[in-house]
PDB file of N, CA and C in Angstrom:
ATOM      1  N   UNK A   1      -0.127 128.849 172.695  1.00  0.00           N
ATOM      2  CA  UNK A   1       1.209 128.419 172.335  1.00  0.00           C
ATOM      3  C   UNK A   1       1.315 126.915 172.533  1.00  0.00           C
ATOM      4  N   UNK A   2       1.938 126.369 171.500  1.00  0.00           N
ATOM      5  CA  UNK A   2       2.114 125.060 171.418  1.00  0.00           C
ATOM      6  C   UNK A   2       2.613 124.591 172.929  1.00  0.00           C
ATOM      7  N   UNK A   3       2.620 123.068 173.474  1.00  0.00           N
ATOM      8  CA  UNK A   3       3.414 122.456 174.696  1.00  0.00           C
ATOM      9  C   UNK A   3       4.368 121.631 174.672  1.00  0.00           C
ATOM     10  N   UNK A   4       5.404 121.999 174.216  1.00  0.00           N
ATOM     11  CA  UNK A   4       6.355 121.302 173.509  1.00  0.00           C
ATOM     12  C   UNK A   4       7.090 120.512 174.958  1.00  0.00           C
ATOM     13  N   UNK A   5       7.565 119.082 174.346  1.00  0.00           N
ATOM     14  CA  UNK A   5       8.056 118.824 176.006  1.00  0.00           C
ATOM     15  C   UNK A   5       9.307 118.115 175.701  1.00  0.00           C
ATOM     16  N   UNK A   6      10.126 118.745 175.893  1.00  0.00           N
ATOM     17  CA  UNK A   6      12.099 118.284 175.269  1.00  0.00           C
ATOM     18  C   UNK A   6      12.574 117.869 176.804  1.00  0.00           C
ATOM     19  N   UNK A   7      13.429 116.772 176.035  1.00  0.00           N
ATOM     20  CA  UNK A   7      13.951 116.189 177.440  1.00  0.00           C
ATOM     21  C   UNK A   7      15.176 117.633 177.750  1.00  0.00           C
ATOM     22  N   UNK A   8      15.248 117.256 178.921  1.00  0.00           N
ATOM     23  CA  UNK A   8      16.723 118.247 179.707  1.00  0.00           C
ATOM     24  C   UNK A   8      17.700 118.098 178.483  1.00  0.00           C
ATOM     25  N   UNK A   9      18.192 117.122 178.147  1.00  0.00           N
ATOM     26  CA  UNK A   9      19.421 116.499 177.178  1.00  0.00           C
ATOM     27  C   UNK A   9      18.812 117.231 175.554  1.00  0.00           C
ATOM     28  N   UNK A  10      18.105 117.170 175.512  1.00  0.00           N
ATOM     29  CA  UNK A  10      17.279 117.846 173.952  1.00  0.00           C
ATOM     30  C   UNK A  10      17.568 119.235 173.804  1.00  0.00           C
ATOM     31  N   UNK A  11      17.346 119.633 174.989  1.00  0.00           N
ATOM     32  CA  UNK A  11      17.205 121.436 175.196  1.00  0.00           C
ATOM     33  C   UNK A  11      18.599 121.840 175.079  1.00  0.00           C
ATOM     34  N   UNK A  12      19.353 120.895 176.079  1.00  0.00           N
ATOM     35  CA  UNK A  12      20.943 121.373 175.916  1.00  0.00           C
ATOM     36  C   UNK A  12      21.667 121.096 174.654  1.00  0.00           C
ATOM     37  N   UNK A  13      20.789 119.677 173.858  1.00  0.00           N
ATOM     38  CA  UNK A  13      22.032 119.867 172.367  1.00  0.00           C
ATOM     39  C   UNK A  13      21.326 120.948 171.672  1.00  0.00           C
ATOM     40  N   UNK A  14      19.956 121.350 171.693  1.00  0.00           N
ATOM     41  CA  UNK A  14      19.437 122.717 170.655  1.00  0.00           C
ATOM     42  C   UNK A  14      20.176 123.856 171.485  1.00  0.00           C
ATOM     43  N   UNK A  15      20.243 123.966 172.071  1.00  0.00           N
ATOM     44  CA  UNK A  15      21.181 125.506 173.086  1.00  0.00           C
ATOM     45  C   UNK A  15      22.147 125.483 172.202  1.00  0.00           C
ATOM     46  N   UNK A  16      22.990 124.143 172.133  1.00  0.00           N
ATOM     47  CA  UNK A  16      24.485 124.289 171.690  1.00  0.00           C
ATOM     48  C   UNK A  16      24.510 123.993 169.865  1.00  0.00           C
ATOM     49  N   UNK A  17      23.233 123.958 169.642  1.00  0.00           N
ATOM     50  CA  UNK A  17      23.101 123.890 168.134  1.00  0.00           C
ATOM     51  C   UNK A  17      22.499 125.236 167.791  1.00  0.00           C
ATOM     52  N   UNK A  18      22.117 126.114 168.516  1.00  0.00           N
ATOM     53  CA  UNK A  18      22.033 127.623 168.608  1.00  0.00           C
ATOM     54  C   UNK A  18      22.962 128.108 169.054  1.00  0.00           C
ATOM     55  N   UNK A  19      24.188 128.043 169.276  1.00  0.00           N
ATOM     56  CA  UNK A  19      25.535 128.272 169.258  1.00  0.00           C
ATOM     57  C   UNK A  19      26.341 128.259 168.457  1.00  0.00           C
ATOM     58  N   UNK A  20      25.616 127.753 167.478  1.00  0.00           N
ATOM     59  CA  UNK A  20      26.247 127.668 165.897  1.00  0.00           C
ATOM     60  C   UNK A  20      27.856 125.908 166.230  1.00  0.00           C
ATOM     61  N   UNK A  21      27.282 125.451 167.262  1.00  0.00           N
ATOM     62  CA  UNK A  21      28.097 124.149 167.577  1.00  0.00           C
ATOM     63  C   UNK A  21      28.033 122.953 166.509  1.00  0.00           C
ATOM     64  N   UNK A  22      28.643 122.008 166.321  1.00  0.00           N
ATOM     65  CA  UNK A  22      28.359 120.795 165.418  1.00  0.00           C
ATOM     66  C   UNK A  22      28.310 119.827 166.440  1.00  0.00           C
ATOM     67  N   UNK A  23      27.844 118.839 165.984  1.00  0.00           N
ATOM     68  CA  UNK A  23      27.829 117.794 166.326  1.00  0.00           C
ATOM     69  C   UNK A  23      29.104 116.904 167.111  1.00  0.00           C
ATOM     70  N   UNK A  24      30.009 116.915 166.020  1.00  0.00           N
ATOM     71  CA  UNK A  24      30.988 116.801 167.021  1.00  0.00           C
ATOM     72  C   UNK A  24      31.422 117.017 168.418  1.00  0.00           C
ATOM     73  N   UNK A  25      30.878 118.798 167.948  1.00  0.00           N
ATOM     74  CA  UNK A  25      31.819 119.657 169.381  1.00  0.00           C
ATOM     75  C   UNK A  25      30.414 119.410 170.219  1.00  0.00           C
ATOM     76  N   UNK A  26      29.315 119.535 169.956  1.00  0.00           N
ATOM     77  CA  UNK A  26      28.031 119.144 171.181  1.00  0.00           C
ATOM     78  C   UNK A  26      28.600 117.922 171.884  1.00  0.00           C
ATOM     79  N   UNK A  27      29.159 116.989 170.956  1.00  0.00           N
ATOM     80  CA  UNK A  27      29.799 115.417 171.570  1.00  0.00           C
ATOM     81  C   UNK A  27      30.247 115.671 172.344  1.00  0.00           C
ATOM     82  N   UNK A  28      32.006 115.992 172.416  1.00  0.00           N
ATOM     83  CA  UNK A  28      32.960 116.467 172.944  1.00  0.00           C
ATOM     84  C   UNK A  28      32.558 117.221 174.119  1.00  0.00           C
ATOM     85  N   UNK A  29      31.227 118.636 174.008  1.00  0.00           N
ATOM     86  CA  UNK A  29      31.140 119.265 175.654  1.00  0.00           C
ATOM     87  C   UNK A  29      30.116 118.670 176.004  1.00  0.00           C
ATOM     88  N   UNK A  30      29.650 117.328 175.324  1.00  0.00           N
ATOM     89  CA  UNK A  30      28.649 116.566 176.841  1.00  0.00           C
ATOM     90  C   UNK A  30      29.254 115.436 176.872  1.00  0.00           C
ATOM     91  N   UNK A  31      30.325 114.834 176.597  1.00  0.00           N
ATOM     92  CA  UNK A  31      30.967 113.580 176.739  1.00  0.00           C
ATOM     93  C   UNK A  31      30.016 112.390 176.441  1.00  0.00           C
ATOM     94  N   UNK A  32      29.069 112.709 174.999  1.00  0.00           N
ATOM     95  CA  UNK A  32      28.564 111.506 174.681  1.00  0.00           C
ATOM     96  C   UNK A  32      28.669 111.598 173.081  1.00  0.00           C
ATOM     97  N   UNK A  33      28.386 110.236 172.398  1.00  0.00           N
ATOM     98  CA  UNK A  33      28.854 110.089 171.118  1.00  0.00           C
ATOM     99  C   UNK A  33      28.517 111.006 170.090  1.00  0.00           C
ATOM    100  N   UNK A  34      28.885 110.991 168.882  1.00  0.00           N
ATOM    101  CA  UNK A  34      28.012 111.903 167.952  1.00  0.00           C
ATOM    102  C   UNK A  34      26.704 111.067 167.715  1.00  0.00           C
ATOM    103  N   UNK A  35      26.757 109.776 167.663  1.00  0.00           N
ATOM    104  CA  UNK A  35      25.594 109.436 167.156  1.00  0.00           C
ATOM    105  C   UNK A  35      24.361 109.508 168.070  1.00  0.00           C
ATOM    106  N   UNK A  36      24.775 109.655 169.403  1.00  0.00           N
ATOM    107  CA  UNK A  36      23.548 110.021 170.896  1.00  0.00           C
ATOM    108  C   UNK A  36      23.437 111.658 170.610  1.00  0.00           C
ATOM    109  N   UNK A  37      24.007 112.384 170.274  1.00  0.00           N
ATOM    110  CA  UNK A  37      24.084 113.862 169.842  1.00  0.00           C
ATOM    111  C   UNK A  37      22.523 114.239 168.367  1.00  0.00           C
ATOM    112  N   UNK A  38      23.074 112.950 167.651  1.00  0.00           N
ATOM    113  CA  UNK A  38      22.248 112.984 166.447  1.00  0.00           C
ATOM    114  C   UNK A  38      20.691 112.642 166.681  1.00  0.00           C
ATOM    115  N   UNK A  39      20.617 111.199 167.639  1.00  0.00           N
ATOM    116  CA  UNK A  39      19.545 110.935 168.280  1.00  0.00           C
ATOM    117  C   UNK A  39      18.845 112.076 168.905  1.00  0.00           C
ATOM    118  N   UNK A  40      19.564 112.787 169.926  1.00  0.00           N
ATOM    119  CA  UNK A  40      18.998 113.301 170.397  1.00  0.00           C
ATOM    120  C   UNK A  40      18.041 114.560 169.545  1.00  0.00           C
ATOM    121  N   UNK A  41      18.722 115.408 168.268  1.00  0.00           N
ATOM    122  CA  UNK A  41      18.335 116.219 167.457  1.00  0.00           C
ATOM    123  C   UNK A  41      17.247 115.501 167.083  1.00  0.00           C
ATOM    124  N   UNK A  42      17.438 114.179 166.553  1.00  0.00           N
ATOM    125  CA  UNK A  42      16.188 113.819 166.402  1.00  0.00           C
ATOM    126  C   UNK A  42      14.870 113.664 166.149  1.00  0.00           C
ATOM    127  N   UNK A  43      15.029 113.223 167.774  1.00  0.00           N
ATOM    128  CA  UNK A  43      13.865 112.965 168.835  1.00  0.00           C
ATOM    129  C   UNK A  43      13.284 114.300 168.786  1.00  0.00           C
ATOM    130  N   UNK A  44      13.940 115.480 169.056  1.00  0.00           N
ATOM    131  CA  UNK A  44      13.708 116.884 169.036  1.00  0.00           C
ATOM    132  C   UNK A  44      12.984 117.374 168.323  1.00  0.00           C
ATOM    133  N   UNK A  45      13.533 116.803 167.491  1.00  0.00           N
ATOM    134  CA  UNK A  45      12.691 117.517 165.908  1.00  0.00           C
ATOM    135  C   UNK A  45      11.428 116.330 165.802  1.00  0.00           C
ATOM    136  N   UNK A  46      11.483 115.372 166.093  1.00  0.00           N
ATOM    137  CA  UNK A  46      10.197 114.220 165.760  1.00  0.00           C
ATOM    138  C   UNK A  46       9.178 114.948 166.461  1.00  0.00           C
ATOM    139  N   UNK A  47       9.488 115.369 168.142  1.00  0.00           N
ATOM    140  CA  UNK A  47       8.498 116.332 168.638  1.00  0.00           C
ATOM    141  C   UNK A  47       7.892 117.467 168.961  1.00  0.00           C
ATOM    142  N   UNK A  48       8.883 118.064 167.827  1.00  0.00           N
ATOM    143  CA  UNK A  48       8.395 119.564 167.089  1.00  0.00           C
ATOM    144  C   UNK A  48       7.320 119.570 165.772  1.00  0.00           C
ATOM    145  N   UNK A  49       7.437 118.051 165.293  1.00  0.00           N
ATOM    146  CA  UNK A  49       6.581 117.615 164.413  1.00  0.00           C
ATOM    147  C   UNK A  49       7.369 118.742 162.650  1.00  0.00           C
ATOM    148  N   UNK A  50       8.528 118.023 162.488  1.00  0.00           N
ATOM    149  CA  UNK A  50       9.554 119.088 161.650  1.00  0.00           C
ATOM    150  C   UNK A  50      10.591 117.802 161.285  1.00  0.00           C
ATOM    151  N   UNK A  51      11.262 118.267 160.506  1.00  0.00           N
ATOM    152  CA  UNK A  51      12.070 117.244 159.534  1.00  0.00           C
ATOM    153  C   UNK A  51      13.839 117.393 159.682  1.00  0.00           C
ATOM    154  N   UNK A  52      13.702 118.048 160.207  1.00  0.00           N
ATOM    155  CA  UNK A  52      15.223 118.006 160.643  1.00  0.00           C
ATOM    156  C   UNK A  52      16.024 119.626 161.751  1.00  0.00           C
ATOM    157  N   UNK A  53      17.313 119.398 161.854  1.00  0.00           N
ATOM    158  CA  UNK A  53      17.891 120.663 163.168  1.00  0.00           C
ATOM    159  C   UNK A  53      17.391 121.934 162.611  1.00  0.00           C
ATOM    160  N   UNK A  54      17.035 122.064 161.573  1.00  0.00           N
ATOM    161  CA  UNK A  54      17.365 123.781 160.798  1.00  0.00           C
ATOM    162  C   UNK A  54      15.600 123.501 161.412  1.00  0.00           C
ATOM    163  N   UNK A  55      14.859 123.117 160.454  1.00  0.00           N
ATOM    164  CA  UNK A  55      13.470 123.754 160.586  1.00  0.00           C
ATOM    165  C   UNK A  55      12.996 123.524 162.143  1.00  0.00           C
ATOM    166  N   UNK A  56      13.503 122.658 163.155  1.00  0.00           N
ATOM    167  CA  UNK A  56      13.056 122.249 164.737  1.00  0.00           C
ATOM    168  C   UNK A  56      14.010 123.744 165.032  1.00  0.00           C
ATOM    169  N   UNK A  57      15.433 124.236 165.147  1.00  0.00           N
ATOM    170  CA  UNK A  57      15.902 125.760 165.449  1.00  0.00           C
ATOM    171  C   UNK A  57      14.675 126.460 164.986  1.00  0.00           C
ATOM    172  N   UNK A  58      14.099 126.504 164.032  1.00  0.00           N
ATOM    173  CA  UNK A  58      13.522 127.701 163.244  1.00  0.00           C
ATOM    174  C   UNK A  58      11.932 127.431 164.622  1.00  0.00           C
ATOM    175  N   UNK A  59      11.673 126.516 164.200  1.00  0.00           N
ATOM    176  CA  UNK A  59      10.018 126.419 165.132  1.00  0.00           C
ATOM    177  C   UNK A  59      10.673 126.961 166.785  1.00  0.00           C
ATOM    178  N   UNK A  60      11.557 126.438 167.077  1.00  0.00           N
ATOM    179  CA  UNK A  60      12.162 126.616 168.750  1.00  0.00           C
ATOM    180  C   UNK A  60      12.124 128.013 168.990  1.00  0.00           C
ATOM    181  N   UNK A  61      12.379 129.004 167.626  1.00  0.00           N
ATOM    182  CA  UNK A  61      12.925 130.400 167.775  1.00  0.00           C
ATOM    183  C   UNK A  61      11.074 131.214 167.295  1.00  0.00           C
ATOM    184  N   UNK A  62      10.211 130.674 166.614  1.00  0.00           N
ATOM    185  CA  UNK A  62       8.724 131.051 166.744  1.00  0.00           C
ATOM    186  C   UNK A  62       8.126 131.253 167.818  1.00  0.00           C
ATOM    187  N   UNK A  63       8.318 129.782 168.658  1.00  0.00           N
ATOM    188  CA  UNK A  63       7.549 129.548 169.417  1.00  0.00           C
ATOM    189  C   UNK A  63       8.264 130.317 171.083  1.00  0.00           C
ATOM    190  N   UNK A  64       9.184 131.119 170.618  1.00  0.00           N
ATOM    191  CA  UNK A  64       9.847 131.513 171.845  1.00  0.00           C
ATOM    192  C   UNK A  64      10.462 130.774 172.581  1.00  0.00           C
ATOM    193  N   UNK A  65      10.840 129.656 172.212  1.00  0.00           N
ATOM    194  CA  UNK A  65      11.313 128.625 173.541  1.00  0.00           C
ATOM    195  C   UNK A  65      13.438 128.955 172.939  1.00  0.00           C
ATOM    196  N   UNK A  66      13.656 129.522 172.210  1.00  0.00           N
ATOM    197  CA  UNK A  66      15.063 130.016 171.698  1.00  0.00           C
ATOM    198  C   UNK A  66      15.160 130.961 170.830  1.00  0.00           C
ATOM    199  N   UNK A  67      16.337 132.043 171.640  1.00  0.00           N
ATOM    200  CA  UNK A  67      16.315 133.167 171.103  1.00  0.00           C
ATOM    201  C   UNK A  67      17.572 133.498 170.751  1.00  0.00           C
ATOM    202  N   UNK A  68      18.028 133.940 169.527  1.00  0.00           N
ATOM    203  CA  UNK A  68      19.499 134.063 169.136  1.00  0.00           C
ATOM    204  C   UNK A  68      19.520 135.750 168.841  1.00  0.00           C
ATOM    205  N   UNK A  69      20.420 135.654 169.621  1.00  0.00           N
ATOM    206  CA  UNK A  69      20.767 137.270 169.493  1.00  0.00           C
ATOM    207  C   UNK A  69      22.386 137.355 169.361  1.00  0.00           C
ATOM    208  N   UNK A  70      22.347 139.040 168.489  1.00  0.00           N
ATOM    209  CA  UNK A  70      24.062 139.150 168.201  1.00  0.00           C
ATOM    210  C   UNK A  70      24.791 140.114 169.321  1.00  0.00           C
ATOM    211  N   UNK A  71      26.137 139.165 169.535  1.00  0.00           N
ATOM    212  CA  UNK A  71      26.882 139.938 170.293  1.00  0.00           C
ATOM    213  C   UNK A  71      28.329 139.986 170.158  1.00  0.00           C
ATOM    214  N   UNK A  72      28.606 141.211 170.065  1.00  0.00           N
ATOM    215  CA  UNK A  72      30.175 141.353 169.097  1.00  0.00           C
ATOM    216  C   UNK A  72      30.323 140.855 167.419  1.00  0.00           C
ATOM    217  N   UNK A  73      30.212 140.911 167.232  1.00  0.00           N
ATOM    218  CA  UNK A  73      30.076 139.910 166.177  1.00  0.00           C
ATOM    219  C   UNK A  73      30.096 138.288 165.600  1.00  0.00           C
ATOM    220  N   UNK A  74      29.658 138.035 166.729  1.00  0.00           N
ATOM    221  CA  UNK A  74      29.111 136.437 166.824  1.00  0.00           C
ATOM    222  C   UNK A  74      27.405 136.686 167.203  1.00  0.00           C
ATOM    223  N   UNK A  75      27.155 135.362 166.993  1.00  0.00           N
ATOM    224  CA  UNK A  75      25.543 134.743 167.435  1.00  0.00           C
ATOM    225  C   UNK A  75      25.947 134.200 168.359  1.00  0.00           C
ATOM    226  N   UNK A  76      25.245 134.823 169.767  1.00  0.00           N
ATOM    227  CA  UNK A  76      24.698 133.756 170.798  1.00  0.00           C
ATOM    228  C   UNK A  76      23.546 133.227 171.445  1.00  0.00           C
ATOM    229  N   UNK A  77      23.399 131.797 171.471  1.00  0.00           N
ATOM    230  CA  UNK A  77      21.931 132.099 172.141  1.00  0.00           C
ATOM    231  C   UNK A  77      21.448 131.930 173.594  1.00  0.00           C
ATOM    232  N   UNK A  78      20.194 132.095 173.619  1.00  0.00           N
ATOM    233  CA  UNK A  78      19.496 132.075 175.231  1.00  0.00           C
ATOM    234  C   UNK A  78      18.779 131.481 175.065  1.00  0.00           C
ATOM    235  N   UNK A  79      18.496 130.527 175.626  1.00  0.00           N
ATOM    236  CA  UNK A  79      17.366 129.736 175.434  1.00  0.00           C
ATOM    237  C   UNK A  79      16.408 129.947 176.319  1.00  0.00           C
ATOM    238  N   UNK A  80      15.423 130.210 176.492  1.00  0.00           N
ATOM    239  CA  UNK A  80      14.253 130.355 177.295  1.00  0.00           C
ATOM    240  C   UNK A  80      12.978 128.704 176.836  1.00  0.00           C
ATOM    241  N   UNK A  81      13.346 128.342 178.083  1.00  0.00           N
ATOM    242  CA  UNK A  81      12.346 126.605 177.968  1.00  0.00           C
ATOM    243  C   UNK A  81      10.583 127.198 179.150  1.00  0.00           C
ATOM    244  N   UNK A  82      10.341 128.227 178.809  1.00  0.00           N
ATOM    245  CA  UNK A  82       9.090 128.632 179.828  1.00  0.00           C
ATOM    246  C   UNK A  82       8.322 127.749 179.766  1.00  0.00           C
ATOM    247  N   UNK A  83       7.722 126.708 180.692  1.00  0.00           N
ATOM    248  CA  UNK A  83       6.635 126.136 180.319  1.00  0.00           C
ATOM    249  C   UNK A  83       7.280 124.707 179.738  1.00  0.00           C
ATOM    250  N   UNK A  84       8.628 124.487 179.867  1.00  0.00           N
ATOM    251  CA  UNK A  84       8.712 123.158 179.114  1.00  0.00           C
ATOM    252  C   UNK A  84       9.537 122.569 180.403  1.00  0.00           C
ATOM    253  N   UNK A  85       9.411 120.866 179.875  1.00  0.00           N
ATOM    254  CA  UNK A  85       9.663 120.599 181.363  1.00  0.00           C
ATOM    255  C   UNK A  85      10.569 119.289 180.727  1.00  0.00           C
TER     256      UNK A  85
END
């Protein structure tokens, strides 16, 4: 399995972008800009080696490091970072 290594701040905007969250609202519940929100997706995706949030979610949810499951009729997710630091 790949060794993917996301900062703390990376893991928490993909959590909340597996929450089906925007950008905005990721802003708003970490009290930093949209455009440090955007950076951060990023960076994320630069070191997933992937082109943007959809296909870096999609590799995050392969590689086991995020898992979206349904509950009630919403998506929520869990993120599991095993091995990432």
């Amino acid at each position: 399995m790949e060794d993917i290594v996301l900062s703390p701040r990376e893991k928490e905007v993909y959590d909340l972008l597996g929450q089906d969250k925007t950008t905005k609202e990721i802003a708003e519940l970490l009290c930093i800009s949209e455009i440090t929100v955007r950076n951060h997706i990023s960076n994320g995706a630069k070191k997933l080696g992937v082109k943007g949030r959809l296909q870096a979610i999609c590799k995050l949810v392969r590689l086991g490091k995020l898992q979206i499951k349904k509950k009630k009729d919403s998506y929520e997710s869990l993120v599991l970072w095993n091995g990432c630091s």
